[in-house]
N, C-alpha and C. Protein backbone atom coordinates (compact mmCIF):
# COMPACT_ATOMS: atom_id res chain seq x y z
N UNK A 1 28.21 -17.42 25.76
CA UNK A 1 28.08 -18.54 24.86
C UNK A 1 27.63 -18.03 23.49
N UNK A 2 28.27 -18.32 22.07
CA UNK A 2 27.90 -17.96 21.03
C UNK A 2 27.18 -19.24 20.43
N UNK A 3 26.02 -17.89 19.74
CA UNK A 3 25.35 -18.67 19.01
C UNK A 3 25.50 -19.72 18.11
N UNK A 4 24.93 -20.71 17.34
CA UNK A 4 25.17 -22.09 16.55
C UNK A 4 24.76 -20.79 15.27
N UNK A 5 25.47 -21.34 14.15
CA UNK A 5 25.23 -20.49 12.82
C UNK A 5 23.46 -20.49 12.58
N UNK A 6 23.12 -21.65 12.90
CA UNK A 6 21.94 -22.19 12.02
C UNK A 6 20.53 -21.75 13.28
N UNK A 7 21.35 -21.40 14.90
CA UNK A 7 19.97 -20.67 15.68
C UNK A 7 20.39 -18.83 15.58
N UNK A 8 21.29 -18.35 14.98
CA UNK A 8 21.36 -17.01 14.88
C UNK A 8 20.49 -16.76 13.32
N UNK A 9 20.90 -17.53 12.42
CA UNK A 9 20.14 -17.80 11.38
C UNK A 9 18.51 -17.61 11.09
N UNK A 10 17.97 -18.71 12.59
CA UNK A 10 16.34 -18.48 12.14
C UNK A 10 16.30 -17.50 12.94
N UNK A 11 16.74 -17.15 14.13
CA UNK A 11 16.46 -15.50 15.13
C UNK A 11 15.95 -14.00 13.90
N UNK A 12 17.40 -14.47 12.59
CA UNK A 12 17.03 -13.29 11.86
C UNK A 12 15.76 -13.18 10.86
N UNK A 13 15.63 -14.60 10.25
CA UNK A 13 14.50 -14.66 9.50
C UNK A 13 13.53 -15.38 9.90
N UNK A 14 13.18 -15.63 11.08
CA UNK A 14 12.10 -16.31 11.39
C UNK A 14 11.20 -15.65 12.29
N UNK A 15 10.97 -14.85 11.99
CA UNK A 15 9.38 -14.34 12.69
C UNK A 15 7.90 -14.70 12.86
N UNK A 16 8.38 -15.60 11.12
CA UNK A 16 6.67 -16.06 11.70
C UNK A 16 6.99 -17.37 12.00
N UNK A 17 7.82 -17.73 12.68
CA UNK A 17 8.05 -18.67 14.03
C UNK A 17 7.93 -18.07 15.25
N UNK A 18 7.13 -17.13 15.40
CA UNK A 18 7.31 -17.03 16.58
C UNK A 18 6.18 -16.83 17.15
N UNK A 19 5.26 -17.27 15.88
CA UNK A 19 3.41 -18.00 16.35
C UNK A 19 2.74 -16.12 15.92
N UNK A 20 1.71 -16.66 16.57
CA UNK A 20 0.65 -14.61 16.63
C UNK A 20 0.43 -14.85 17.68
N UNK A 21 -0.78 -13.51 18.25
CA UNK A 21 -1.20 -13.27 19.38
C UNK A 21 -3.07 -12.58 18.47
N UNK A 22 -3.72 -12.87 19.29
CA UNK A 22 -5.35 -12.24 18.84
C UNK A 22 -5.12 -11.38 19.55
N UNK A 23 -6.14 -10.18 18.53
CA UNK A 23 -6.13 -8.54 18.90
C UNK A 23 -7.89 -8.62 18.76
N UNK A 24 -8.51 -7.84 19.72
CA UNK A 24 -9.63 -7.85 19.39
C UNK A 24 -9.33 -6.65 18.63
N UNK A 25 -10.61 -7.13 17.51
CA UNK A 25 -11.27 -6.28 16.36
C UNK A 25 -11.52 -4.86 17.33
N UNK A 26 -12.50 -4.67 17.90
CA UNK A 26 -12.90 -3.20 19.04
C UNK A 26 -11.73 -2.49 19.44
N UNK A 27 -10.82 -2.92 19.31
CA UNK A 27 -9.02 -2.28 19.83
C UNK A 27 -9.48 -0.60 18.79
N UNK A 28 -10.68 -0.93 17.65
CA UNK A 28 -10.39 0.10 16.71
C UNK A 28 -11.13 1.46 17.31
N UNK A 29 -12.21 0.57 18.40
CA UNK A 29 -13.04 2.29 19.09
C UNK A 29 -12.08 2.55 20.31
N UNK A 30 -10.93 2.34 20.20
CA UNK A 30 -9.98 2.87 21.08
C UNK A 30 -9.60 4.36 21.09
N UNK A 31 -9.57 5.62 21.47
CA UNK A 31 -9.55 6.84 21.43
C UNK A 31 -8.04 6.55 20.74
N UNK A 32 -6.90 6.23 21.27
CA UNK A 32 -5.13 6.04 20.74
C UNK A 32 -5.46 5.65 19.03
N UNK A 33 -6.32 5.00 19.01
CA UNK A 33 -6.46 4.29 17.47
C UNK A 33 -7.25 5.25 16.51
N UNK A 34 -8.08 6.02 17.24
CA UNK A 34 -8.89 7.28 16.60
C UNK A 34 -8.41 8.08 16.36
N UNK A 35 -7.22 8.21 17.66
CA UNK A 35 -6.42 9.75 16.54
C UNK A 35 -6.06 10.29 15.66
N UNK A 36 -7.00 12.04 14.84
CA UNK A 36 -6.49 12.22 13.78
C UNK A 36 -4.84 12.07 13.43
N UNK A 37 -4.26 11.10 12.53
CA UNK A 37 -2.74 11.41 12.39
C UNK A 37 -3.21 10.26 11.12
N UNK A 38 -1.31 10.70 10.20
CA UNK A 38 -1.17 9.61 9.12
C UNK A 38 -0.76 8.58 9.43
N UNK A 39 -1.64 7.37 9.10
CA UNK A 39 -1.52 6.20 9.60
C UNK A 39 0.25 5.45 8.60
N UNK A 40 1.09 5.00 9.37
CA UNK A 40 2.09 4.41 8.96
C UNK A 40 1.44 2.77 8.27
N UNK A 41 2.41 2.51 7.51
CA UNK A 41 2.03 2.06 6.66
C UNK A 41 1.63 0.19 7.24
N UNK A 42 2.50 0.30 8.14
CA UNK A 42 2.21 -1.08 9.12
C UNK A 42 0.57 -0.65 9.71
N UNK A 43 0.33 0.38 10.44
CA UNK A 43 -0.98 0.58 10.83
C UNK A 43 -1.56 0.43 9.75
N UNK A 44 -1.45 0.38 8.65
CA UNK A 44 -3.05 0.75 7.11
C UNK A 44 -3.23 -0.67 6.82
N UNK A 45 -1.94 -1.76 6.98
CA UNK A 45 -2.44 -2.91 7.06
C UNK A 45 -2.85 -3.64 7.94
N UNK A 46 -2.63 -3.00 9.45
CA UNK A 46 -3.33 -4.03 10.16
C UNK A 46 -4.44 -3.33 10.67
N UNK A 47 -5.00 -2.15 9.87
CA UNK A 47 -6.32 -1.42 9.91
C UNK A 47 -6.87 -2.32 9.03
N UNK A 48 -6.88 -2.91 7.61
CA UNK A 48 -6.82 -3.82 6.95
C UNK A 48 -7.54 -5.43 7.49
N UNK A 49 -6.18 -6.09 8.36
CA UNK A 49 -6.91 -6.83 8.95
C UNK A 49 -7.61 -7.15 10.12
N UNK A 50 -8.03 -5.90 10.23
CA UNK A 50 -8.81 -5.62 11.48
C UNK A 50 -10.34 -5.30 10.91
N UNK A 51 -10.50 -4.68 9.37
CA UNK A 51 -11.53 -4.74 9.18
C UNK A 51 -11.93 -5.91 8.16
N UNK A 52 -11.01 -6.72 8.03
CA UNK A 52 -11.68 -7.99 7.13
C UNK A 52 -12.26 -9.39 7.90
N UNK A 53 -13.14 -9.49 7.08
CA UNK A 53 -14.37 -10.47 8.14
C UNK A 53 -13.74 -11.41 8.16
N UNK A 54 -14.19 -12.49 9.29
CA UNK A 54 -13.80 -13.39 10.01
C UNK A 54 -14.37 -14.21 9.68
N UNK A 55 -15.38 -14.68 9.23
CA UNK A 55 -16.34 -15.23 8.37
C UNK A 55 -16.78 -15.05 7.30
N UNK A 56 -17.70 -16.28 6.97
CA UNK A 56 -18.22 -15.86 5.08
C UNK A 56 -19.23 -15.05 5.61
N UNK A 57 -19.84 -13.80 5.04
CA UNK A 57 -21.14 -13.08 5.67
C UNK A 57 -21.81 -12.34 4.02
N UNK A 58 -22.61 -11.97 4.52
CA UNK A 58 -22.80 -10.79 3.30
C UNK A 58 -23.00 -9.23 4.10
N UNK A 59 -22.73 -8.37 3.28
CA UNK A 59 -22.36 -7.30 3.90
C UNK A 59 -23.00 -6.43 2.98
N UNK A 60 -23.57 -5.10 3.51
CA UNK A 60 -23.94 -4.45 2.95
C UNK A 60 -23.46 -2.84 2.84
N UNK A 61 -23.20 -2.52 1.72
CA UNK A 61 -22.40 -1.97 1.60
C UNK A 61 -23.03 -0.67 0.47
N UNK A 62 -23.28 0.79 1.15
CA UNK A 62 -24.21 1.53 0.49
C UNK A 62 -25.68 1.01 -0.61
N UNK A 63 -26.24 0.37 0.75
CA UNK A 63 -27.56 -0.41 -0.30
C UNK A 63 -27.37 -1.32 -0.84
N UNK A 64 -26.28 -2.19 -1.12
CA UNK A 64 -26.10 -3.19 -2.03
C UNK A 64 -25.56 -4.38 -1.04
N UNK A 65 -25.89 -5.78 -1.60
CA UNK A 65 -25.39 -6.85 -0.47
C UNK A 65 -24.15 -7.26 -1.63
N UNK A 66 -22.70 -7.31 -0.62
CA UNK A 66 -21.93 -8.39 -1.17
C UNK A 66 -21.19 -9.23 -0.50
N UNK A 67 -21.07 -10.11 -0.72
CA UNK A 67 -21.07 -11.65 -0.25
C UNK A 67 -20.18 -11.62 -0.21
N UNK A 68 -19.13 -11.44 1.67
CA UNK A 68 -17.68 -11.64 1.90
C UNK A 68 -17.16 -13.09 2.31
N UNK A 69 -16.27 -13.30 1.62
CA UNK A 69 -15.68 -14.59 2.70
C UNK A 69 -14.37 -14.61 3.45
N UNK A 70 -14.63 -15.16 4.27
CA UNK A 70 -13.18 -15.04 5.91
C UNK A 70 -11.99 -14.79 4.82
N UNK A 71 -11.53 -13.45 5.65
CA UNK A 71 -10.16 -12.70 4.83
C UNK A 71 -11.09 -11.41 3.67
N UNK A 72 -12.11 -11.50 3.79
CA UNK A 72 -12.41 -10.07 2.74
C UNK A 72 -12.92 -9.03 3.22
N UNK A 73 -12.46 -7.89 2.80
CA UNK A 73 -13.26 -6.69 3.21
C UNK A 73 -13.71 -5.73 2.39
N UNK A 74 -14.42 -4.85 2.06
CA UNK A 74 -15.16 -4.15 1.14
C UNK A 74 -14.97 -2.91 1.83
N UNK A 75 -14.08 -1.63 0.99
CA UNK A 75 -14.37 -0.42 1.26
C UNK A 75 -13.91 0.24 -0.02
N UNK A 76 -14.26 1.55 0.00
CA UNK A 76 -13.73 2.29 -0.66
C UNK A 76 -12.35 2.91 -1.16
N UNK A 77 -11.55 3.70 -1.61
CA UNK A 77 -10.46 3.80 -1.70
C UNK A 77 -10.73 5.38 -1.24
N UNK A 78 -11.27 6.11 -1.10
CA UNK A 78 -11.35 7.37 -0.60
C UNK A 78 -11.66 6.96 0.50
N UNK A 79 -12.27 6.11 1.28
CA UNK A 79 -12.98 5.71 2.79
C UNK A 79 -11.40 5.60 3.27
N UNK A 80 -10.34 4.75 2.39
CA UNK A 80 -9.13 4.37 3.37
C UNK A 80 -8.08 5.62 3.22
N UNK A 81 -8.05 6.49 2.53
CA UNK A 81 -7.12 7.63 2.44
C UNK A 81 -8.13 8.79 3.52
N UNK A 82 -9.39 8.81 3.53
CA UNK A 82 -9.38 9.59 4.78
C UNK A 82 -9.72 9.31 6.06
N UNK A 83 -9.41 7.73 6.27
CA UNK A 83 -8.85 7.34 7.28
C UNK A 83 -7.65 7.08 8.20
N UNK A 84 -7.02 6.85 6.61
CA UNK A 84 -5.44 6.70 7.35
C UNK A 84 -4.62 8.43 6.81
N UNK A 85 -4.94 9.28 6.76
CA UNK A 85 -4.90 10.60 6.35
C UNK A 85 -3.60 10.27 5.12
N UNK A 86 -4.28 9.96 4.58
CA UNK A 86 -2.96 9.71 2.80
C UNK A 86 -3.75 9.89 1.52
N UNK A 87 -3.45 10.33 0.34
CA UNK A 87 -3.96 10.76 -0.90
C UNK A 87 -4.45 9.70 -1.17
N UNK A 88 -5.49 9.53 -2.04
CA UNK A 88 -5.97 8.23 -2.66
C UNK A 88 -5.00 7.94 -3.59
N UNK A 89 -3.79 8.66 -4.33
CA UNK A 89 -3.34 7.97 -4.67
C UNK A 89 -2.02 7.07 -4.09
N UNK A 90 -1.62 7.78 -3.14
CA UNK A 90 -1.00 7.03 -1.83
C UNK A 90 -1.43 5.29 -1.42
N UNK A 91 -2.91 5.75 -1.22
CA UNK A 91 -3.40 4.32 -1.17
C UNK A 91 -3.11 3.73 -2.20
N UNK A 92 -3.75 3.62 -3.10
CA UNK A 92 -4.14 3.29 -4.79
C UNK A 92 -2.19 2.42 -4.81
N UNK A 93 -1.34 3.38 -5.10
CA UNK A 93 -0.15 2.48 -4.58
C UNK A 93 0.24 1.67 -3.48
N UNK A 94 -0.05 1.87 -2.54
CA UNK A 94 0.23 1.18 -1.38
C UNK A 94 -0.55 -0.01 -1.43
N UNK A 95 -1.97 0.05 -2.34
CA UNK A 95 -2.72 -1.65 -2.60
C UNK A 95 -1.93 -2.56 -3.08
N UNK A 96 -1.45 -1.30 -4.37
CA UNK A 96 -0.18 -2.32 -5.51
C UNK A 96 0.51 -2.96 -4.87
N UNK A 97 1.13 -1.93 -4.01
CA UNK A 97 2.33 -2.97 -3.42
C UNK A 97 2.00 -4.07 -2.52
N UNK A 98 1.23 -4.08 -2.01
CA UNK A 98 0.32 -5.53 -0.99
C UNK A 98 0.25 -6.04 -2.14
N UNK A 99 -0.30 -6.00 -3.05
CA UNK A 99 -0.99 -7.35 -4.45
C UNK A 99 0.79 -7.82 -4.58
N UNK A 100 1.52 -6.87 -5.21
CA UNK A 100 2.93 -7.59 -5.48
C UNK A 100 3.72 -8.22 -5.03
N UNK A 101 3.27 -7.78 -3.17
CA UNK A 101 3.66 -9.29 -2.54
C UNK A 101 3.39 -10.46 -2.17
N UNK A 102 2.43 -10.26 -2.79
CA UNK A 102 1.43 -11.67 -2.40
C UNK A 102 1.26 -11.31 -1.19
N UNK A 103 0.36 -10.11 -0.70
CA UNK A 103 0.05 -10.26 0.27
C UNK A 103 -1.53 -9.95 0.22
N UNK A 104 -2.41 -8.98 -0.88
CA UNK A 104 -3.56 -9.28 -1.01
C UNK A 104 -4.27 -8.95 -2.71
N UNK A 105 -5.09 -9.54 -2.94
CA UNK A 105 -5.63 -9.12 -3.88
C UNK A 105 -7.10 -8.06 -4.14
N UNK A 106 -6.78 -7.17 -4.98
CA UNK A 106 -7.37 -6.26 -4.99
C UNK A 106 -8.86 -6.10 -6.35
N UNK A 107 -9.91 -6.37 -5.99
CA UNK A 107 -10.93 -6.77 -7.13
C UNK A 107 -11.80 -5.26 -7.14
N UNK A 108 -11.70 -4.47 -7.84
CA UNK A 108 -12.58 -2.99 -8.40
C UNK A 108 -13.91 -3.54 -8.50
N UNK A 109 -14.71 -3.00 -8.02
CA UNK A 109 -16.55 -2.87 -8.23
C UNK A 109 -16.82 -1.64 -8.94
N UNK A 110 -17.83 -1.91 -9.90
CA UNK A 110 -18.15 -0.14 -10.13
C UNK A 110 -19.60 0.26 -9.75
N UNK A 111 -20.48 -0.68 -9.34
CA UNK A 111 -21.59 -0.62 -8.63
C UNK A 111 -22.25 -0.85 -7.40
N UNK A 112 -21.58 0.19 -6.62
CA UNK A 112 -21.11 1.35 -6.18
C UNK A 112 -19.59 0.85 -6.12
N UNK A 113 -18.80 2.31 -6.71
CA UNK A 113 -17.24 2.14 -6.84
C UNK A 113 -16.69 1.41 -5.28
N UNK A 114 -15.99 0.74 -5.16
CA UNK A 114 -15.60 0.31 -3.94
C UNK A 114 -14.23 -1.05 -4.42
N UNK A 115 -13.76 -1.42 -3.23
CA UNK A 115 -12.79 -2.23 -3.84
C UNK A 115 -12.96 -3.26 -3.12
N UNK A 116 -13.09 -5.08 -3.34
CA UNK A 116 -12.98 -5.98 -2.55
C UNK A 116 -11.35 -6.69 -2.29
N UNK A 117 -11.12 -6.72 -1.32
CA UNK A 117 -9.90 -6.84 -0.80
C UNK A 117 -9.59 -8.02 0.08
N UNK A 118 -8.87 -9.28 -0.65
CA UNK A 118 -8.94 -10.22 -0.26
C UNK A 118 -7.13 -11.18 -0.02
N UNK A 119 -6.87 -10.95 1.80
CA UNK A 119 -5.79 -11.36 2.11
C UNK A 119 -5.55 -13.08 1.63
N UNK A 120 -4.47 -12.93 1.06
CA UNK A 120 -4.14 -14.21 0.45
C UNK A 120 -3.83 -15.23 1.46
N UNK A 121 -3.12 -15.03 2.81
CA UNK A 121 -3.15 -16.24 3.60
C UNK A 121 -3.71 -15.68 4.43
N UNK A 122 -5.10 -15.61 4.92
CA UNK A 122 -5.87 -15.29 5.86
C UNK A 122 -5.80 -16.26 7.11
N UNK A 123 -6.17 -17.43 6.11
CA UNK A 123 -6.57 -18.83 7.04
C UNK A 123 -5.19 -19.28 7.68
N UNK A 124 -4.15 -18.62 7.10
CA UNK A 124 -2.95 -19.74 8.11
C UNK A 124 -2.34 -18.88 9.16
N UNK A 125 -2.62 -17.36 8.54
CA UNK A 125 -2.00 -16.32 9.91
C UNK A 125 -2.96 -15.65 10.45
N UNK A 126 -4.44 -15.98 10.49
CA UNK A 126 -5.53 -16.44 11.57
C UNK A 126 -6.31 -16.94 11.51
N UNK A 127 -5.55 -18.80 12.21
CA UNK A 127 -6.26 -19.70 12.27
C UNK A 127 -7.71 -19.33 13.50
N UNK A 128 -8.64 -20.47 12.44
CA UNK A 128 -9.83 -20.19 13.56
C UNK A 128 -9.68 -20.57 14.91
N UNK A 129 -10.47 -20.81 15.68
CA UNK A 129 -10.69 -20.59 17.30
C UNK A 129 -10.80 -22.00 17.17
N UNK A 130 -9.90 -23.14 17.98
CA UNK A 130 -10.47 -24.57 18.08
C UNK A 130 -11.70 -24.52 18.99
N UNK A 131 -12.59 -25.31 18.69
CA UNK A 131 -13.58 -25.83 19.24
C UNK A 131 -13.58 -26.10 20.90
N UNK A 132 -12.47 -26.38 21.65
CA UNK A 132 -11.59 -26.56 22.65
C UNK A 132 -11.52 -25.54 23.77
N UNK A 133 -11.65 -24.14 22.55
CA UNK A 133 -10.82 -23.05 23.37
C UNK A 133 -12.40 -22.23 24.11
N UNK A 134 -11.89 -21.50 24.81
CA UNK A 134 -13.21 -20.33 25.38
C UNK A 134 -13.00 -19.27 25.20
């Protein structure tokens, strides 16, 4: 049986029809996830949102408190190139290109250098936990 134009249609572009799934955050003290190697570029973002808070919190961050809210994370740009084993300037581009897709915005600190990093649809591609659920 062949497909209708218009269900082969969303098969190709519709992925985010096809809902999410929750990953616990701890997936990251996984030994597979620790391994020294260069992180591909799908891993650096969902290293990304694996370390951006889930809540508004304040965070402290070499001595200093700054005040995250659900979807932000605070690190360095040398912390993420020798994590995901890539040049800082590797990273440094690879932010660009997340900001240019609207996929996050990137705010410079210079006290202490660090970068706040804030996913633009946090809240709709992870909705909170209903009240409902366990």
């Amino acid at each position: 049986m062949k497909d209708k134009p218009e269900e082969k249609k969303s098969q190709i572009k519709g992925f985010k029809k096809l809902g999410y799934i929750r990953f616990w955050r701890g997936s990251r003290d996984d030994p597979i996830w620790k391994e020294k190697r260069k992180f591909s570029q799908f891993e650096a973002r969902f290293d990304l949102y694996l370390e951006a808070s889930g809540i508004d919190r304040d965070f402290i961050f070499r001595k200093r408190v700054i005040k995250l809210k659900r979807g932000q994370l605070v690190v360095s740009q040398r912390e993420l190139a020798r994590r995901w084993n890539w040049t800082r300037g590797s990273v440094e581009n690879y932010l660009r290109k997340l900001e240019s897709i609207k996929t996050i915005y990137v705010e410079a600190r210079k006290g202490p250098p660090c970068s706040i990093i804030t996913f633009l649809n946090y809240n709709e591609n992870n909705p909170r936990k209903q009240e409902n659920e366990k």
